[in-house]
N, C-alpha and C. Protein backbone atom coordinates (compact mmCIF):
# COMPACT_ATOMS: atom_id res chain seq x y z
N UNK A 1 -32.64 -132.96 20.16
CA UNK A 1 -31.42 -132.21 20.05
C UNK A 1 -31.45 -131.40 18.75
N UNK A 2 -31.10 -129.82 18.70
CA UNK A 2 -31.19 -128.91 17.74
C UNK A 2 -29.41 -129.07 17.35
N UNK A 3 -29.55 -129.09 15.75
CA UNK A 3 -28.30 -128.93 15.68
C UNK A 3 -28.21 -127.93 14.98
N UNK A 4 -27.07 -126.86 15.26
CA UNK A 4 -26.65 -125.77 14.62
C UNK A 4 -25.70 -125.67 13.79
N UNK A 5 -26.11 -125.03 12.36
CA UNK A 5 -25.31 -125.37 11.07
C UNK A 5 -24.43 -123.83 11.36
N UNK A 6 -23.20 -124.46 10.73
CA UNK A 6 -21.97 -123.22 10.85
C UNK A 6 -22.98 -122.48 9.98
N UNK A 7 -22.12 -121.25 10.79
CA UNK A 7 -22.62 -119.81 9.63
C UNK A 7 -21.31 -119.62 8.65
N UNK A 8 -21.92 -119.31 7.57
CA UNK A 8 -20.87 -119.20 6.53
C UNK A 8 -19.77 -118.29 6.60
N UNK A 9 -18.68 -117.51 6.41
CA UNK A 9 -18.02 -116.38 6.51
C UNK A 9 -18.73 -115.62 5.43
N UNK A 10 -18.97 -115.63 4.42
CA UNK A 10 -19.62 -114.63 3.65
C UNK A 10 -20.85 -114.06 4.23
N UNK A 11 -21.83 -115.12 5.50
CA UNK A 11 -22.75 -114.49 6.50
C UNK A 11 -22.24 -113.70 7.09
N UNK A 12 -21.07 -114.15 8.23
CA UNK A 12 -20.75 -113.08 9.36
C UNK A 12 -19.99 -112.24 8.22
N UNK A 13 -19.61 -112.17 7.32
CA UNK A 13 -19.19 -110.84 6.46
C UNK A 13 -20.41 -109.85 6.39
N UNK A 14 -21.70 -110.44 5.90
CA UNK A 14 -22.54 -109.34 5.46
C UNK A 14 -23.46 -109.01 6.52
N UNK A 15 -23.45 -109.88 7.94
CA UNK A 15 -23.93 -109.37 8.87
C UNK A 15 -23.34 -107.75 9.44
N UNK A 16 -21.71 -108.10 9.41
CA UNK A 16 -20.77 -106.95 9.74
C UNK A 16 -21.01 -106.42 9.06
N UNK A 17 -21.20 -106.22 7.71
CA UNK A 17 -21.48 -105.15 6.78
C UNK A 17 -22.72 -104.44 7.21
N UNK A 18 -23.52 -105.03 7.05
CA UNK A 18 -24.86 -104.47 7.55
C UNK A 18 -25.13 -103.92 8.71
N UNK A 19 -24.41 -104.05 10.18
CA UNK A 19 -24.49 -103.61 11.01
C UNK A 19 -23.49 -102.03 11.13
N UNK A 20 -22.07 -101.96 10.10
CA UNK A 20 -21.45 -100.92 9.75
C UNK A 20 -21.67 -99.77 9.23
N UNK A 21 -23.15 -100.86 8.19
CA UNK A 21 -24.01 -99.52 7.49
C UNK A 21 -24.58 -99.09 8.33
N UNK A 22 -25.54 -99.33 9.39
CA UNK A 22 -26.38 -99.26 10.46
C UNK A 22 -26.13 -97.58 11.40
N UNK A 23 -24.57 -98.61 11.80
CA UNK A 23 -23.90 -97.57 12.83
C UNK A 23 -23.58 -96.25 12.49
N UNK A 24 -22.76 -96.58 10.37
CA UNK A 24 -22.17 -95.27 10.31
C UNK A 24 -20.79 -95.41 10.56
N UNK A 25 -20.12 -96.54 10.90
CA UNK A 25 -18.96 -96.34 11.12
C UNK A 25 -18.36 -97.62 11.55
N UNK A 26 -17.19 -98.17 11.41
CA UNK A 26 -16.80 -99.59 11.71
C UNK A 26 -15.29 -99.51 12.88
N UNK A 27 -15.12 -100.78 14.23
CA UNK A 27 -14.68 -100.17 15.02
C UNK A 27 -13.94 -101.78 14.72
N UNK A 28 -12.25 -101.89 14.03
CA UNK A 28 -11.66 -102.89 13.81
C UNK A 28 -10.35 -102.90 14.49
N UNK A 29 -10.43 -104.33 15.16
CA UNK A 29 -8.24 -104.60 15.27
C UNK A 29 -7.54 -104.72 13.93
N UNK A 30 -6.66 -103.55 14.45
CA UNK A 30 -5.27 -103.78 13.71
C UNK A 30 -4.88 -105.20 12.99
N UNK A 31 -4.99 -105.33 12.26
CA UNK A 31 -4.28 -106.78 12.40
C UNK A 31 -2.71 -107.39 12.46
N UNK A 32 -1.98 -106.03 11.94
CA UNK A 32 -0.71 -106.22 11.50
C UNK A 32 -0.12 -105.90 12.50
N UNK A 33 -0.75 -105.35 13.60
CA UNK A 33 -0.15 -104.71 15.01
C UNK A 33 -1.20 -104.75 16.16
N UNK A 34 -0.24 -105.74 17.09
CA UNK A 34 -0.78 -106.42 18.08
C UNK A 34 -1.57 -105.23 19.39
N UNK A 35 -2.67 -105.35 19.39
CA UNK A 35 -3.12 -104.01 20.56
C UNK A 35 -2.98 -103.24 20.23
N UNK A 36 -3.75 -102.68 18.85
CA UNK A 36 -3.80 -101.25 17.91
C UNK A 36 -5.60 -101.69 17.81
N UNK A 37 -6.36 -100.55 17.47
CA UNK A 37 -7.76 -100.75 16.77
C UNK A 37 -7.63 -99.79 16.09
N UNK A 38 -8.72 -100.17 15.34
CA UNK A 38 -9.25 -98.42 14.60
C UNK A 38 -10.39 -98.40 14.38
N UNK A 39 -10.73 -97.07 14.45
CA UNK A 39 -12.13 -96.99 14.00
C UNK A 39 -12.53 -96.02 12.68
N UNK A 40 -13.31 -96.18 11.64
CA UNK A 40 -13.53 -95.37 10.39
C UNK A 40 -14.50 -95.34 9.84
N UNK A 41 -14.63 -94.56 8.84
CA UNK A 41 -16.01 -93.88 8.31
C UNK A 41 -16.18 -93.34 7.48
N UNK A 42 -17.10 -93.76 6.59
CA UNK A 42 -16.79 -93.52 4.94
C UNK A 42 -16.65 -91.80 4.37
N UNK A 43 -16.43 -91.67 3.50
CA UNK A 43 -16.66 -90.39 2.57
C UNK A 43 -17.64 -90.27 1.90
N UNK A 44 -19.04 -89.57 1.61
CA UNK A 44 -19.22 -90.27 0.06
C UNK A 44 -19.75 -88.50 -0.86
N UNK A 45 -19.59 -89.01 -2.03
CA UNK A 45 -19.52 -87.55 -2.91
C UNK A 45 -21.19 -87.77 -3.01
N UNK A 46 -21.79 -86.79 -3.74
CA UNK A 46 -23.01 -85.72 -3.89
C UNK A 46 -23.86 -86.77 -4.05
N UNK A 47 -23.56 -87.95 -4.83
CA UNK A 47 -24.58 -89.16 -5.02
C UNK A 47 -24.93 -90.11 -3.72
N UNK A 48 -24.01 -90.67 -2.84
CA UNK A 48 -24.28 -91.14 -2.06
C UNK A 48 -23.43 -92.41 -2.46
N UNK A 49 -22.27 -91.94 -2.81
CA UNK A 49 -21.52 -93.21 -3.22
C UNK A 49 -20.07 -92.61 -2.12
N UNK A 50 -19.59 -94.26 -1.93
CA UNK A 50 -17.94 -93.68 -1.10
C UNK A 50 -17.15 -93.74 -2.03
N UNK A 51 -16.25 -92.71 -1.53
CA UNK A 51 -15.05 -92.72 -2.23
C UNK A 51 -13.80 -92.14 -1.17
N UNK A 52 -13.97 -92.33 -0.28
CA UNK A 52 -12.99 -92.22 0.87
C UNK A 52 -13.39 -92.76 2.16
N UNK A 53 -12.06 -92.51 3.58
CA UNK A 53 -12.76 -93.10 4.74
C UNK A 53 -11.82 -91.93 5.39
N UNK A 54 -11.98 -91.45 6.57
CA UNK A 54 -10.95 -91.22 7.41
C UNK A 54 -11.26 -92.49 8.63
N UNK A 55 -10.11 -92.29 8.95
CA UNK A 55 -10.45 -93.86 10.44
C UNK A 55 -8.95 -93.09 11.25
N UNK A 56 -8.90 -93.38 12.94
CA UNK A 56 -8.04 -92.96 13.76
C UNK A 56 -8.02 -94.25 14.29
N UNK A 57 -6.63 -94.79 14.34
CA UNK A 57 -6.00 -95.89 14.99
C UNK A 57 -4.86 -95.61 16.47
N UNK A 58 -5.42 -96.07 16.65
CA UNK A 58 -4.45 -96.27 18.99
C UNK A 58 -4.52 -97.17 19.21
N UNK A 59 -4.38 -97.65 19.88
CA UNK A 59 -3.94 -98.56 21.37
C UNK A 59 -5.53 -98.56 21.67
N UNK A 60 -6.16 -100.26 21.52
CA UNK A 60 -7.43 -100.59 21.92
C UNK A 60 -7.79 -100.51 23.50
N UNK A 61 -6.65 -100.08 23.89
CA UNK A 61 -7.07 -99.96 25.64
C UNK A 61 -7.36 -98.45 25.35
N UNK A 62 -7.51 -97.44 24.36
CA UNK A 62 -7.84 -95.85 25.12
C UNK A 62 -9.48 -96.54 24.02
N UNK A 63 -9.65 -97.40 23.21
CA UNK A 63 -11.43 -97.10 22.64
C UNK A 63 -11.98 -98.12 23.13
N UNK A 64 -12.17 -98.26 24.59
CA UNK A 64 -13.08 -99.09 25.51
C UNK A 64 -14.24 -97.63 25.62
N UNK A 65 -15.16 -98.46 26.38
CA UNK A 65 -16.51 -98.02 26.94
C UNK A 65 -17.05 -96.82 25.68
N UNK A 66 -17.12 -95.95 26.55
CA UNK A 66 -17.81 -94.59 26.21
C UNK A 66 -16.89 -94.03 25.09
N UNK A 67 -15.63 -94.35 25.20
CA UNK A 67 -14.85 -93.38 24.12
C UNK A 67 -14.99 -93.88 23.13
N UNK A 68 -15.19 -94.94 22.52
CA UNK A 68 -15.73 -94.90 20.95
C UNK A 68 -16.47 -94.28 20.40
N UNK A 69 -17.69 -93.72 21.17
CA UNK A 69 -18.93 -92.67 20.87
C UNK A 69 -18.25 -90.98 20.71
N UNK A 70 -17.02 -91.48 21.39
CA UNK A 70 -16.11 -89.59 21.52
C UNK A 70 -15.57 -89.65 20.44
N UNK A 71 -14.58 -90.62 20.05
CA UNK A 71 -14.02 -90.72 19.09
C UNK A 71 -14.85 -90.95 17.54
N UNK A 72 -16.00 -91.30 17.67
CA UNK A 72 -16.77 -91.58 16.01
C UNK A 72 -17.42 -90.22 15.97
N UNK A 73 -17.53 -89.36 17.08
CA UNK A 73 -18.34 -88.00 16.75
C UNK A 73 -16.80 -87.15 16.37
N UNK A 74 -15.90 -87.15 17.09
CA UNK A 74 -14.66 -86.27 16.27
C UNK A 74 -14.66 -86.35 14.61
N UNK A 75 -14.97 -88.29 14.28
CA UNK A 75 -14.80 -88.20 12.91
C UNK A 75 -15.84 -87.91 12.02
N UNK A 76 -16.67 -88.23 12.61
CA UNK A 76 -18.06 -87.46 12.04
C UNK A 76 -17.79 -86.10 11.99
N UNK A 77 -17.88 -85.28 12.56
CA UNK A 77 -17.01 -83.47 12.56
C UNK A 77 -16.07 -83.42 11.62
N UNK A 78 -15.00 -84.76 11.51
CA UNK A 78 -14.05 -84.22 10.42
C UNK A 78 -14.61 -85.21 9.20
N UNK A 79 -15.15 -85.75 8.81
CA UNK A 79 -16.56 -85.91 7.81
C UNK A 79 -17.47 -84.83 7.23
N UNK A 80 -18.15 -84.30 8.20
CA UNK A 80 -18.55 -83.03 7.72
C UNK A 80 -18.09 -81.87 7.44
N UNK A 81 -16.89 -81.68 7.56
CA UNK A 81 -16.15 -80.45 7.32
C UNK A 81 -15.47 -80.35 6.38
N UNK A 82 -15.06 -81.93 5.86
CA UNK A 82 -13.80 -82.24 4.55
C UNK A 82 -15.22 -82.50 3.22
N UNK A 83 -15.91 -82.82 3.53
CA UNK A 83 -17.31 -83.60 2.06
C UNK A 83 -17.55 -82.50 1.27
N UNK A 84 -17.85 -81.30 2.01
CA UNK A 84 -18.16 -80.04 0.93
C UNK A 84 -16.80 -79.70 0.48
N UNK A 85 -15.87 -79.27 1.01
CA UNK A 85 -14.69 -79.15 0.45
C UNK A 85 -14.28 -79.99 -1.12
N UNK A 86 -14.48 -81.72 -0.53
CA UNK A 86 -13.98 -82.50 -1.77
C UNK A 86 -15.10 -82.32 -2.75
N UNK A 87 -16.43 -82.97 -2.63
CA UNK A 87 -17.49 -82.68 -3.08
C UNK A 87 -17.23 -81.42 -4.40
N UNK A 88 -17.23 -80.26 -3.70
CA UNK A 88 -17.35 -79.48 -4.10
C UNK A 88 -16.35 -78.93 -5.61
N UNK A 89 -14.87 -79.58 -5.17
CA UNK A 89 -14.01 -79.71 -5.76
C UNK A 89 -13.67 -80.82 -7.14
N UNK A 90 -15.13 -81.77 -6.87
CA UNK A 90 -14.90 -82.69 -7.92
C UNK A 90 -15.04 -83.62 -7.82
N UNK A 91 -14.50 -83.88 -6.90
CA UNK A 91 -14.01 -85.36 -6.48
C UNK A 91 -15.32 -86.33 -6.62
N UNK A 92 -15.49 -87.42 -6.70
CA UNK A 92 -16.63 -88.13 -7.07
C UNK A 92 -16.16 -89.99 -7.02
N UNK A 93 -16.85 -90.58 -6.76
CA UNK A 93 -17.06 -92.33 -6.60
C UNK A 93 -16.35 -92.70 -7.76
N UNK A 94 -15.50 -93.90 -7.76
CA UNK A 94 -15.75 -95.02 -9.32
C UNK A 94 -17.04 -95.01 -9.75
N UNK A 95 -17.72 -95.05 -8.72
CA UNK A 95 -19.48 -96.03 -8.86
C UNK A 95 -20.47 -94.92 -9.85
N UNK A 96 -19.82 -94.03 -10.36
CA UNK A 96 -20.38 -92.84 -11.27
C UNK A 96 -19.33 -92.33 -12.15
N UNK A 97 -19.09 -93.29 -13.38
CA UNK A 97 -18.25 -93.41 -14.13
C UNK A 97 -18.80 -92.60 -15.47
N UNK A 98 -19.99 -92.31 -15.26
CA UNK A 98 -20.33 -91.32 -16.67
C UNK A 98 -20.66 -89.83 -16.32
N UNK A 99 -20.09 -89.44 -14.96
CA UNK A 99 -20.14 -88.24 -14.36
C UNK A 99 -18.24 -88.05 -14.33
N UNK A 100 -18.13 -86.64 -14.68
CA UNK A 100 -16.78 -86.09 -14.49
C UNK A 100 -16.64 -86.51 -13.38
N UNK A 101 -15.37 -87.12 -12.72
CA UNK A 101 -14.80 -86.61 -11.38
C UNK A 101 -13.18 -86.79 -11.64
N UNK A 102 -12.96 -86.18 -9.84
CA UNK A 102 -11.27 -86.43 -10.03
C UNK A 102 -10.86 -87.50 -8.70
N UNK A 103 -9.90 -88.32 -9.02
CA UNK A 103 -9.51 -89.43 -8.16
C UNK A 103 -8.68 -88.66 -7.07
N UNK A 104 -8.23 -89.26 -5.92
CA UNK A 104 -8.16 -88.67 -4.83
C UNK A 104 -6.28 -89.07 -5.00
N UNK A 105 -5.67 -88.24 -4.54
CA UNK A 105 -4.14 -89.10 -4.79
C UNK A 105 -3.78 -89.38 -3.75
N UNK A 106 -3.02 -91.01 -3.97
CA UNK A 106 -2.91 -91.96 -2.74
C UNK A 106 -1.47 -92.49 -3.31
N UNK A 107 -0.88 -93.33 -2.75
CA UNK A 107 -0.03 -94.32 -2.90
C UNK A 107 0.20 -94.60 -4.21
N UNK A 108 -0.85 -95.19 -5.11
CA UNK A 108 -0.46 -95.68 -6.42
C UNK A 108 -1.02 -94.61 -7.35
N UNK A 109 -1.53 -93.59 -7.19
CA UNK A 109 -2.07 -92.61 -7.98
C UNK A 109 -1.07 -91.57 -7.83
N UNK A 110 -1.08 -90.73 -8.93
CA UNK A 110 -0.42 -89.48 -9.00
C UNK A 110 -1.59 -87.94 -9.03
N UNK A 111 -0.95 -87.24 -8.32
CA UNK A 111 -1.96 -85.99 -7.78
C UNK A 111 -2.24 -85.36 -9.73
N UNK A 112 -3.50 -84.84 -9.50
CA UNK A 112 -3.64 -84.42 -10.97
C UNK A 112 -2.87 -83.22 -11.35
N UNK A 113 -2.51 -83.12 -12.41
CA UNK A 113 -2.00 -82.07 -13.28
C UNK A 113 -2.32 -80.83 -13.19
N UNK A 114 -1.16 -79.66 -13.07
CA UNK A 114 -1.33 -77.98 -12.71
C UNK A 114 -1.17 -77.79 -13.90
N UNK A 115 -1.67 -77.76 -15.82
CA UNK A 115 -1.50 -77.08 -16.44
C UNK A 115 -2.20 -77.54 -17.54
């Protein structure tokens, strides 16, 4: 008799991680809302570091089968269309803290200064 040792959660964490890097993109339930998913996909500035995601959340009954592949190429398109824009503009990772950049304004941040 083979006995099988639990896998750790920090395993199935970095398995998921690793398979997210893989794909390019991660396809998660809602958690806070019952029969919601989402799916998302990083940003990353000129180095190859993230510093954003866009992700589109619905109703896990429309990202069955084939439409997840519809839906991760829309965000891929709006990935490639927003990176040179921010990129270009400044914007840059924590993870390159001795390079200028500008933080992105969110919730607890305030948009930068006109003067």
């Amino acid at each position: 008799m083979t006995i099988a040792w639990p896998i750790s959660v920090s395993t199935k964490r970095d398995r998921r991680l690793s398979e997210i890097r893989r794909v390019g993109y991660a396809v998660t339930e809602v958690v806070e809302t019952r029969g919601v998913s989402s799916i998302a996909m990083r940003i990353r500035d000129a180095d190859g570091n993230s510093f954003a995601a866009i992700s589109v959340s619905t109703l896990s009954s429309r990202l069955e089968g084939e439409r997840v592949q519809e839906v991760v190429t829309y965000i891929a398109d709006a990935v490639a269309t927003v990176v040179p824009a921010l990129v270009g503009a400044g914007y840059r990772s924590d993870a390159a803290p001795d390079k200028p950049r500008r933080r992105l304004p969110g919730p607890t941040s305030r948009p930068p200064s006109r003067g």
